[in-house]
Protein backbone atom coordinates (compact mmCIF):
# COMPACT_ATOMS: atom_id res chain seq x y z
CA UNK A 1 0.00 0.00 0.00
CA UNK A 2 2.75 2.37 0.71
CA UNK A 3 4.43 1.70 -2.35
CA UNK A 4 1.25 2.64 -4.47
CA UNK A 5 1.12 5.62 -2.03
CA UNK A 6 4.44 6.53 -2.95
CA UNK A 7 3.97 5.74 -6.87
CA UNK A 8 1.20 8.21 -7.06
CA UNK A 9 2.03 10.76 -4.97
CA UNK A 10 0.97 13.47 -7.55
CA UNK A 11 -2.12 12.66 -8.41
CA UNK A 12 -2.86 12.08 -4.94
CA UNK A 13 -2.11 15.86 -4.20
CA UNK A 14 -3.39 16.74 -7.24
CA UNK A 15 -6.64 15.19 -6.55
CA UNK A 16 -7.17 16.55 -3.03
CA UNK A 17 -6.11 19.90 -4.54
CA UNK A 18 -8.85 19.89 -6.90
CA UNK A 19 -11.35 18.54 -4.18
CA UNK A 20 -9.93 21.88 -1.90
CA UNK A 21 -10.57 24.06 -4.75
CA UNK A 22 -13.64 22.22 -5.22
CA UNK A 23 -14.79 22.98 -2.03
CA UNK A 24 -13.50 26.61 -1.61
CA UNK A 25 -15.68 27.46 -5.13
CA UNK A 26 -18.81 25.62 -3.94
CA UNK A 27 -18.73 27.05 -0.17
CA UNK A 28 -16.82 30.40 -0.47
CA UNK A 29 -17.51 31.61 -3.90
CA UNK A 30 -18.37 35.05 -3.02
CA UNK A 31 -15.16 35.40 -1.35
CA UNK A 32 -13.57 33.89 -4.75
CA UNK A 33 -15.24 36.38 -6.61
CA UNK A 34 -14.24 39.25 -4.82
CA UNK A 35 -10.82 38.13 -4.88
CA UNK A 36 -10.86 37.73 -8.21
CA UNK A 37 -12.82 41.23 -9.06
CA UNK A 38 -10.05 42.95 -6.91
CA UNK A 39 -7.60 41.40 -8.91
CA UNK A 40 -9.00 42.70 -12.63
CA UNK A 41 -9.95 46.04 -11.26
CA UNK A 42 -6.20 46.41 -10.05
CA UNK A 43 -4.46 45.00 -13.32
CA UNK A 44 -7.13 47.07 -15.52
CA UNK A 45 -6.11 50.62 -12.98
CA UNK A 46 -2.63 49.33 -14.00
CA UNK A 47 -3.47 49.04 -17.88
CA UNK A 48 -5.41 52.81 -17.40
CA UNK A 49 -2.30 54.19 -15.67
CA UNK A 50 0.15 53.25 -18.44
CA UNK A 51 -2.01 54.62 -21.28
CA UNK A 52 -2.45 58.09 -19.56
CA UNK A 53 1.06 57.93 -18.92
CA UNK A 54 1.74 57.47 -23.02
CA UNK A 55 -1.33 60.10 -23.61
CA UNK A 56 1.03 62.46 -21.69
CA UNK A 57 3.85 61.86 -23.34
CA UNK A 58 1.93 61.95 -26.58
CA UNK A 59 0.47 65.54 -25.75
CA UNK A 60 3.75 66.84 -24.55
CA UNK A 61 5.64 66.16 -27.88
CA UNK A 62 3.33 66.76 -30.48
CA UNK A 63 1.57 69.98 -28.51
CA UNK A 64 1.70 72.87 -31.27
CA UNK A 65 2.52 75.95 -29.61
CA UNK A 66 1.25 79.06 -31.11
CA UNK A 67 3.71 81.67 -31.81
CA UNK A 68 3.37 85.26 -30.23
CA UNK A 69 1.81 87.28 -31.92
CA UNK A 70 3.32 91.10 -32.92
CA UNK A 71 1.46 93.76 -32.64
C-alpha cells in the first residue's frame, strides 16, 4: 500500500487539490469572486495608468505651440 502511495504521490495531491478548490468554489464563492474582481480592477487601474502615462507623453511632444503674436 505504501508503495502505491508513494507511486502516485501526484495525483494524490493533485486530486485533493482539486477537491480543496472544489470545495472553496462551492462554499466560499463570493469570497472567490471578490478576490478575483479585486484582482481585474487592479491589473485594468494598472493598464489605465500606463495609457495616460503614453497620452502624456503623446500631448507633450506633439503639442503645437502658437507663436506670439506682434502687434
Amino acid at each position: 500500500m505504501w508503495r502505491s502511495l508513494k507511486r502516485n504521490r501526484g495525483k494524490i495531491i493533485g486530486g485533493l487539490g482539486g477537491l480543496a478548490m472544489a470545495l472553496l468554489l462551492i462554499f466560499a464563492w463570493p469570497l472567490v469572486l471578490i478576490f478575483i474582481l479585486v484582482l481585474l480592477g487592479i491589473s485594468l487601474g494598472g493598464i489605465f495608468d500606463a495609457a495616460r502615462k503614453v497620452g502624456v507623453f503623446l500631448d507633450r511632444l506633439f503639442s503645437y505651440k502658437k507663436p506670439p503674436k506682434d502687434d
